[in-house]
C-alpha atoms as a PDB file:
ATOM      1  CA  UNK A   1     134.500 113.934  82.578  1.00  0.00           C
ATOM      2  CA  UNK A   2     132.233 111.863  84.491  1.00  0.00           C
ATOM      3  CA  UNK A   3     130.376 108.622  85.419  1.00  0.00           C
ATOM      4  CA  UNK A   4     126.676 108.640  85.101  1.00  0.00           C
ATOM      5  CA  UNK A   5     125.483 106.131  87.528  1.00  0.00           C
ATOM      6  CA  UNK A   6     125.537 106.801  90.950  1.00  0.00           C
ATOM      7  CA  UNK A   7     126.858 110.391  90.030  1.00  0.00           C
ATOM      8  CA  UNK A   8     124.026 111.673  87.395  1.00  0.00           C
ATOM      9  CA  UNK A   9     121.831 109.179  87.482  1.00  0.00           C
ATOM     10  CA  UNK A  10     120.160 106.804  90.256  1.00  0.00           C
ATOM     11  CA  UNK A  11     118.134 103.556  90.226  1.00  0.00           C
ATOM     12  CA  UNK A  12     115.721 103.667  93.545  1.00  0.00           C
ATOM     13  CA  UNK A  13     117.004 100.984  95.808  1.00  0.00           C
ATOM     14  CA  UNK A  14     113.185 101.121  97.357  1.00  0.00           C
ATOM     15  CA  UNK A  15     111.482 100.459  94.154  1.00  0.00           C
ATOM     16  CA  UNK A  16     113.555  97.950  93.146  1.00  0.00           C
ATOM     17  CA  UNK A  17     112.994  95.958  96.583  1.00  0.00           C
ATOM     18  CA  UNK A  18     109.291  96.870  96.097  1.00  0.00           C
ATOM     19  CA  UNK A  19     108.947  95.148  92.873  1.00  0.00           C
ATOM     20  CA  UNK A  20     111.370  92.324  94.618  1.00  0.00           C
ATOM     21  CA  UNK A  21     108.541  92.035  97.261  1.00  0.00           C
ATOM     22  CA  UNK A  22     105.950  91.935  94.954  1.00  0.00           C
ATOM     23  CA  UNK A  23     107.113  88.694  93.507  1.00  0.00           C
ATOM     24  CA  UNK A  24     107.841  87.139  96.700  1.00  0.00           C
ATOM     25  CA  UNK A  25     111.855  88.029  95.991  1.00  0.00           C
ATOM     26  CA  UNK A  26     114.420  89.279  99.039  1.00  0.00           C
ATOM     27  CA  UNK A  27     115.182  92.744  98.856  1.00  0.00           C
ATOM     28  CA  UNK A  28     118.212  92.910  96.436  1.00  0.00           C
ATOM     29  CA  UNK A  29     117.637  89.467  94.585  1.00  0.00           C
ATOM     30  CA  UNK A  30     117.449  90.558  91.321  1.00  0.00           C
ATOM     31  CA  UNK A  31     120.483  93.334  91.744  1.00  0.00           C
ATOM     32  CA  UNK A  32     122.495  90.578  93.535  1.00  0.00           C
ATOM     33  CA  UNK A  33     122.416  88.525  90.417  1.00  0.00           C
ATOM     34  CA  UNK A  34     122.094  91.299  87.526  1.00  0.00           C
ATOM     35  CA  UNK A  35     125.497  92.207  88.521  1.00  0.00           C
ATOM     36  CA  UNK A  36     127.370  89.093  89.224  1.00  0.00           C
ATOM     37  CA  UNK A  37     130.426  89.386  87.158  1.00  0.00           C
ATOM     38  CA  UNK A  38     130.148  86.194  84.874  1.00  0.00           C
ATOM     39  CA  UNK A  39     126.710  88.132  83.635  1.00  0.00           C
ATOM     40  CA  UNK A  40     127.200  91.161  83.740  1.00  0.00           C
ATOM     41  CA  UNK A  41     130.931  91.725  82.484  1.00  0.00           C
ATOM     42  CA  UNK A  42     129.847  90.253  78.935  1.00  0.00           C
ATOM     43  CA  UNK A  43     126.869  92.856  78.821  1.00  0.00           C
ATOM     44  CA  UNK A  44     129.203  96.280  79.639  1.00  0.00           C
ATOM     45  CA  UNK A  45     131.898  95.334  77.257  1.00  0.00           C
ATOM     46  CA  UNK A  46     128.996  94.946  74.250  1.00  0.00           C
ATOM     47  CA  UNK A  47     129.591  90.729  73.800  1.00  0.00           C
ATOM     48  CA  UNK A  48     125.818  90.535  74.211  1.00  0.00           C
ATOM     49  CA  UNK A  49     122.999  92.392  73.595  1.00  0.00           C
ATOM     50  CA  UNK A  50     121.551  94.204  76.417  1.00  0.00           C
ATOM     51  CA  UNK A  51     117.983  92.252  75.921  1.00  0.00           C
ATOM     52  CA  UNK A  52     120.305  88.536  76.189  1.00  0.00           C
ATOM     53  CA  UNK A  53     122.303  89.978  79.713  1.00  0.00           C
ATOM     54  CA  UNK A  54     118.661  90.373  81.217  1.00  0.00           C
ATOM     55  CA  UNK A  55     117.396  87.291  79.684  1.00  0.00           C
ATOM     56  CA  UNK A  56     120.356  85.591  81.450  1.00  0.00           C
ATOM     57  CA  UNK A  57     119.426  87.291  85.375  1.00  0.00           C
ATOM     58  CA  UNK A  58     116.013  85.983  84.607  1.00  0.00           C
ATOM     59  CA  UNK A  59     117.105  82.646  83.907  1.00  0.00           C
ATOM     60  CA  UNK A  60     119.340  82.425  87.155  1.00  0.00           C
ATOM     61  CA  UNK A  61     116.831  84.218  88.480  1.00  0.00           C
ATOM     62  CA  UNK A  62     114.257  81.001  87.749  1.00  0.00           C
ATOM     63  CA  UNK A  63     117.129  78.501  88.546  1.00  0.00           C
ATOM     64  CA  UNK A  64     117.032  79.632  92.679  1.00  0.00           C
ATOM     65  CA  UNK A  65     113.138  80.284  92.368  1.00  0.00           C
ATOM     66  CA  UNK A  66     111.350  78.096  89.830  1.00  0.00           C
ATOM     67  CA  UNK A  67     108.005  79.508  91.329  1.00  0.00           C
ATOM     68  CA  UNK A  68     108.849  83.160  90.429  1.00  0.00           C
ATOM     69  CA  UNK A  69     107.245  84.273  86.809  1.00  0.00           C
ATOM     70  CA  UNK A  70     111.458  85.144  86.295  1.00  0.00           C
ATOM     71  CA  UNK A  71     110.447  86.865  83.103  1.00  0.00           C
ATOM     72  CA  UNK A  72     107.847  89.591  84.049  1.00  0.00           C
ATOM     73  CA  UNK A  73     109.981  90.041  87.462  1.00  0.00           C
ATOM     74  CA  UNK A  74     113.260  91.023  85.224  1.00  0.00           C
ATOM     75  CA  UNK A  75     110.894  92.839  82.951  1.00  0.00           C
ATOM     76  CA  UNK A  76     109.539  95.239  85.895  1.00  0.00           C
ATOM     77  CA  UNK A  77     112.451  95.115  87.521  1.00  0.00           C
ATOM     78  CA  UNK A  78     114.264  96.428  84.187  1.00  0.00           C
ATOM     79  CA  UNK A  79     111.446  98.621  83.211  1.00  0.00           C
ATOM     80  CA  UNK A  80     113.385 102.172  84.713  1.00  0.00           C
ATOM     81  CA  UNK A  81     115.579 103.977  82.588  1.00  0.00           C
ATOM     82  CA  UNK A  82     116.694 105.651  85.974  1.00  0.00           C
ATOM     83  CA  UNK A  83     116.497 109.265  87.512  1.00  0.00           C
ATOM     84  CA  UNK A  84     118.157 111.997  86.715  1.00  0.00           C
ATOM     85  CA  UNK A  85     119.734 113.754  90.137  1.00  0.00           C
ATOM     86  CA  UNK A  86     118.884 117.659  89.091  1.00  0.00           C
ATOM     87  CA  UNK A  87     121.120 119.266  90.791  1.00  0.00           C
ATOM     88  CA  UNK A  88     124.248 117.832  89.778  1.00  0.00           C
ATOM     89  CA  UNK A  89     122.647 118.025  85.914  1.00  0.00           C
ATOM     90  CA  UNK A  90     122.657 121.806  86.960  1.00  0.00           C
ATOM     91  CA  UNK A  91     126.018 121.666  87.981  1.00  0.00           C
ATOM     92  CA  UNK A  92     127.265 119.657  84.324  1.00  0.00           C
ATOM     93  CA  UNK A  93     124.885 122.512  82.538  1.00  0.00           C
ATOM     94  CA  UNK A  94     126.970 125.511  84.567  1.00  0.00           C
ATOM     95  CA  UNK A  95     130.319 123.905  83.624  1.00  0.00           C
ATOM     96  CA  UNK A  96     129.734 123.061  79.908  1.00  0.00           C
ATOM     97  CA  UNK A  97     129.134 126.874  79.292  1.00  0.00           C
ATOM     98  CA  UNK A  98     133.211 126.719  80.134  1.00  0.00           C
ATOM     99  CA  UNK A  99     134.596 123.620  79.039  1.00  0.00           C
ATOM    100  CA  UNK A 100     133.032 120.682  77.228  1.00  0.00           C
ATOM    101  CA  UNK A 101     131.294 117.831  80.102  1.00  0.00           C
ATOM    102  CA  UNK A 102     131.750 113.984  78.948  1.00  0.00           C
ATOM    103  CA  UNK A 103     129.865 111.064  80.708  1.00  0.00           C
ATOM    104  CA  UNK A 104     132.081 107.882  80.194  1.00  0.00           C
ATOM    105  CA  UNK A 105     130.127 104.810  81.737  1.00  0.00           C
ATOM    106  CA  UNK A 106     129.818 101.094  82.159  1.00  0.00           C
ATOM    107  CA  UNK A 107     126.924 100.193  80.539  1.00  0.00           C
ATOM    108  CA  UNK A 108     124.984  97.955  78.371  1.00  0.00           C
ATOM    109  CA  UNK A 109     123.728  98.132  74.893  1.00  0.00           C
ATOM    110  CA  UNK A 110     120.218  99.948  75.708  1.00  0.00           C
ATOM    111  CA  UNK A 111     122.414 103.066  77.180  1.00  0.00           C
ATOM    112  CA  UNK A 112     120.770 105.370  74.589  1.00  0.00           C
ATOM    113  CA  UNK A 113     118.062 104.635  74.710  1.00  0.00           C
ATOM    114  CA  UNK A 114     117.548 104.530  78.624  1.00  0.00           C
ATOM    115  CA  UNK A 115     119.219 108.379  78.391  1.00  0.00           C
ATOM    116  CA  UNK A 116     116.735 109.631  76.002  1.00  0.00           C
ATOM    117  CA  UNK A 117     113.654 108.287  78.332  1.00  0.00           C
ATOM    118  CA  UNK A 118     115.083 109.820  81.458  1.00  0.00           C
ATOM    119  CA  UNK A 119     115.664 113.460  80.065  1.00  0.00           C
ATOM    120  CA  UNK A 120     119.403 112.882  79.968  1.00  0.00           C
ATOM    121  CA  UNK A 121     120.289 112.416  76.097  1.00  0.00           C
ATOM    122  CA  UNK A 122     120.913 116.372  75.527  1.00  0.00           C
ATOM    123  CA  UNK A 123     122.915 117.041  78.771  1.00  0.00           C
ATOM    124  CA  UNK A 124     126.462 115.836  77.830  1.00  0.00           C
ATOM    125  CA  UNK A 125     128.944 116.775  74.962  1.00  0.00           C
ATOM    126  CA  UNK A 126     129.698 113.313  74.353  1.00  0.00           C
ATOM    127  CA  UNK A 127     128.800 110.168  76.292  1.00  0.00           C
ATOM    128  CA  UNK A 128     131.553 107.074  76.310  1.00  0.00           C
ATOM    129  CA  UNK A 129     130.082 103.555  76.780  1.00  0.00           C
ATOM    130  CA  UNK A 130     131.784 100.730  77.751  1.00  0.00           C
ATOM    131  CA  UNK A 131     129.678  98.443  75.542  1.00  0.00           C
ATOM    132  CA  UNK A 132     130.559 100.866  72.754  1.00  0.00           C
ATOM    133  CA  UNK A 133     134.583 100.943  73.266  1.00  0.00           C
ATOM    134  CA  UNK A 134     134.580  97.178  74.138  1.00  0.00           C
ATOM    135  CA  UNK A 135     136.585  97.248  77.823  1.00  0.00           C
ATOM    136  CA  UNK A 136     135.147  98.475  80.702  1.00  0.00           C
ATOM    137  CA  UNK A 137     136.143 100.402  83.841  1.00  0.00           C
ATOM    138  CA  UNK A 138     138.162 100.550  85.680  1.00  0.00           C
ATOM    139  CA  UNK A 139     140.990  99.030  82.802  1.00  0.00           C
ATOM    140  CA  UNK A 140     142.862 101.478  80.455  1.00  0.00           C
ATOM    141  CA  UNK A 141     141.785 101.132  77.245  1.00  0.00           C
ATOM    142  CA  UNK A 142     138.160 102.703  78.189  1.00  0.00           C
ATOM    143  CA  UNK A 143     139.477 105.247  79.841  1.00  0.00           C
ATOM    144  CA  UNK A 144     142.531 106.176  76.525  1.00  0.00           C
ATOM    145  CA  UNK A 145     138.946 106.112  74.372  1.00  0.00           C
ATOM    146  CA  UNK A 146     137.473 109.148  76.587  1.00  0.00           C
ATOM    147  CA  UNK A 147     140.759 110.726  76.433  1.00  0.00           C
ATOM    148  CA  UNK A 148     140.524 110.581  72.660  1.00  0.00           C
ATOM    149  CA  UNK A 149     136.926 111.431  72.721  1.00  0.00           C
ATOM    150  CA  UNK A 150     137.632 114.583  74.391  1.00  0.00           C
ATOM    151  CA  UNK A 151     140.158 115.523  72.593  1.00  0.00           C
ATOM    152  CA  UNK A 152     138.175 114.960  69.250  1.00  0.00           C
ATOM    153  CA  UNK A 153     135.434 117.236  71.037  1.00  0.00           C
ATOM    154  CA  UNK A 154     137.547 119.910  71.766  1.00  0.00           C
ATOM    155  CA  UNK A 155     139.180 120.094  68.352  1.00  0.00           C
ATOM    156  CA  UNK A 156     142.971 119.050  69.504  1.00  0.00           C
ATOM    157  CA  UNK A 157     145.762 116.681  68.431  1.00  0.00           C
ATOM    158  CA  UNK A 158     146.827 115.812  71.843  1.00  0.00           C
ATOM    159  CA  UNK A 159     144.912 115.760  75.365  1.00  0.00           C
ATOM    160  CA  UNK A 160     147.300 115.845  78.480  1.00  0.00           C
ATOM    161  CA  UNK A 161     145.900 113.464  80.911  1.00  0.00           C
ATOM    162  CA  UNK A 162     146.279 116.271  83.780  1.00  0.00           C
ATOM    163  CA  UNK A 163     143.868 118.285  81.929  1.00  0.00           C
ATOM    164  CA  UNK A 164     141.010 116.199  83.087  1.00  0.00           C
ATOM    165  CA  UNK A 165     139.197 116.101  86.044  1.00  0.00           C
ATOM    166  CA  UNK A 166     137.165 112.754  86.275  1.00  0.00           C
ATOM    167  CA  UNK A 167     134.374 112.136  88.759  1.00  0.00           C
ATOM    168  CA  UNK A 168     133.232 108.996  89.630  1.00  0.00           C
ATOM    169  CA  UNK A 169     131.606 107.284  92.938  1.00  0.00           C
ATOM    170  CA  UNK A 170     133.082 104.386  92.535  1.00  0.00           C
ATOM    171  CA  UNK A 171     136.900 104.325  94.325  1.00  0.00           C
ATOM    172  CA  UNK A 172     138.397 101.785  91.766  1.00  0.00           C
ATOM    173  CA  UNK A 173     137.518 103.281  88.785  1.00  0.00           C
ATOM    174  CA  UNK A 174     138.499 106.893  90.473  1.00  0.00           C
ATOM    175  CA  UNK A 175     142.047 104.905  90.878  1.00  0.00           C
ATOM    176  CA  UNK A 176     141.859 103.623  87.278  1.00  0.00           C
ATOM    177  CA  UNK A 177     141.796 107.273  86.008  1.00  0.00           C
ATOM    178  CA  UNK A 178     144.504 108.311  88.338  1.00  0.00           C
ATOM    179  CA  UNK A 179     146.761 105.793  87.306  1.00  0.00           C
ATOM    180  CA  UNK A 180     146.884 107.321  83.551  1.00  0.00           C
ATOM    181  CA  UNK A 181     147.402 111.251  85.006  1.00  0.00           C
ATOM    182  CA  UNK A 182     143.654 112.383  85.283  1.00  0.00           C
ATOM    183  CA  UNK A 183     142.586 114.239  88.094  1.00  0.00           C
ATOM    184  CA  UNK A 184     140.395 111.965  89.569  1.00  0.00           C
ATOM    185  CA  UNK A 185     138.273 112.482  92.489  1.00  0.00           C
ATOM    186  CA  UNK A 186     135.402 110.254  93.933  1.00  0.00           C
ATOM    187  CA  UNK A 187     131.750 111.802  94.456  1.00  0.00           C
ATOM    188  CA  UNK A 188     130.480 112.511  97.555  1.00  0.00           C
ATOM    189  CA  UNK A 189     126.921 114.120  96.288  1.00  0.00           C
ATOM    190  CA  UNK A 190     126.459 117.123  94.755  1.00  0.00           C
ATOM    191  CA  UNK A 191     127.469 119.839  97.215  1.00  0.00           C
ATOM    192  CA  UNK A 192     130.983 117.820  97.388  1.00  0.00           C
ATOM    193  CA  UNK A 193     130.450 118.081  93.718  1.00  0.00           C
ATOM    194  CA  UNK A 194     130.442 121.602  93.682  1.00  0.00           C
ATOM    195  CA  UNK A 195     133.231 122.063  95.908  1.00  0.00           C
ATOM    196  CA  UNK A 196     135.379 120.417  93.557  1.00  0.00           C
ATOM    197  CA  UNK A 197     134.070 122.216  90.831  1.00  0.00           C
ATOM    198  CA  UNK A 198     134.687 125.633  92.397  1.00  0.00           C
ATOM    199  CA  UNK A 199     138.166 124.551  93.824  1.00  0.00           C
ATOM    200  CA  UNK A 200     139.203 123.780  89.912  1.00  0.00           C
ATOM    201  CA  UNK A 201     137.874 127.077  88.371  1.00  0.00           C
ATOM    202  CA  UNK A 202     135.063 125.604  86.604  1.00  0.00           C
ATOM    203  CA  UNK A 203     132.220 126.955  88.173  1.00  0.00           C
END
């Protein structure tokens, strides 16, 4: 099991302050208020539409700079479905010829879509979303819905928590897992990846 942003996929940081600077925005504007909690929380748990969560940033967006076209900013801004980081999508291809691979994520409503344009939609055995279950990372019930999803892949009753390992870059969700029995470790890039990977017999 494991996250997909940050891990398997990335968002350029330089683009997005590129596309900041073209509109006469600070480096990080747009992120900043994108993920705010009060907007973005609604928008991973699937209580709005992905399309209303960025019509929301763009309408903070316009309340700090009224002489910013807000819209088309969000709109370029939003336009990339993300990259996919090869070599740790070699490293999920190696270990699904052994066990299954799930992606479980926080993420809005356009998740499938965005997968699909970057190349990604094929590489996991089933992909969790947070919009989809209806809680979000790092609480409990998303991560009881993977379990059950990965259990229903591999064709069991029961999953023991200790028989997933979870990957994840972000700390608190890496504790979230750990806290219901999954082996949870937080990425480090892919040759830490590997490592890992080796150290639990999966590669």
């Amino acid at each position: 099991m494991c996250d997909l942003d940050g891990v398997v996929r990335h968002f350029d940081p330089v683009r997005q302050a590129e596309i900041e600077a073209r509109f006469g925005l600070p480096a990080g504007t747009i992120s900043t208020l994108a993920l705010d909690p009060p907007l973005l929380q609604p928008a991973i748990i699937g209580a709005v539409a992905d399309e209303t969560w960025r019509a929301s940033v763009a309408s903070a967006l316009r309340l700090r700079w009224p002489s910013v076209d807000a819209d088309a900013a969000v709109a370029a801004w939003s336009a990339s479905p993300g990259t996919p980081d090869e070599q740790v999508v070699a490293l999920v291809r190696r270990v699904r010829q052994r066990v299954p691979v799930l992606a479980l994520t926080n993420a809005t409503t356009r998740l499938r879509s965005d997968l699909a344009r970057a190349g990604l939609d094929g590489v996991f055995d089933r992909v969790v979303s947070s919009a989809e279950v209806g809680h979000a990372k790092p609480s409990a019930p998303v991560f009881r819905a993977a379990q059950e999803a990965a259990a229903e892949v591999l064709g069991c009753a029961v999953l023991e928590p200790e028989q997933i390992l979870y990957v994840d870059d972000s700390p608190g969700h890496v504790a979230g897992a750990a806290a219901l029995g999954w082996t949870a470790v937080t990425f480090e890039g892919p040759q830490q990846l590997a490592t890992v990977l080796r150290t639990s017999g999966l590669l």
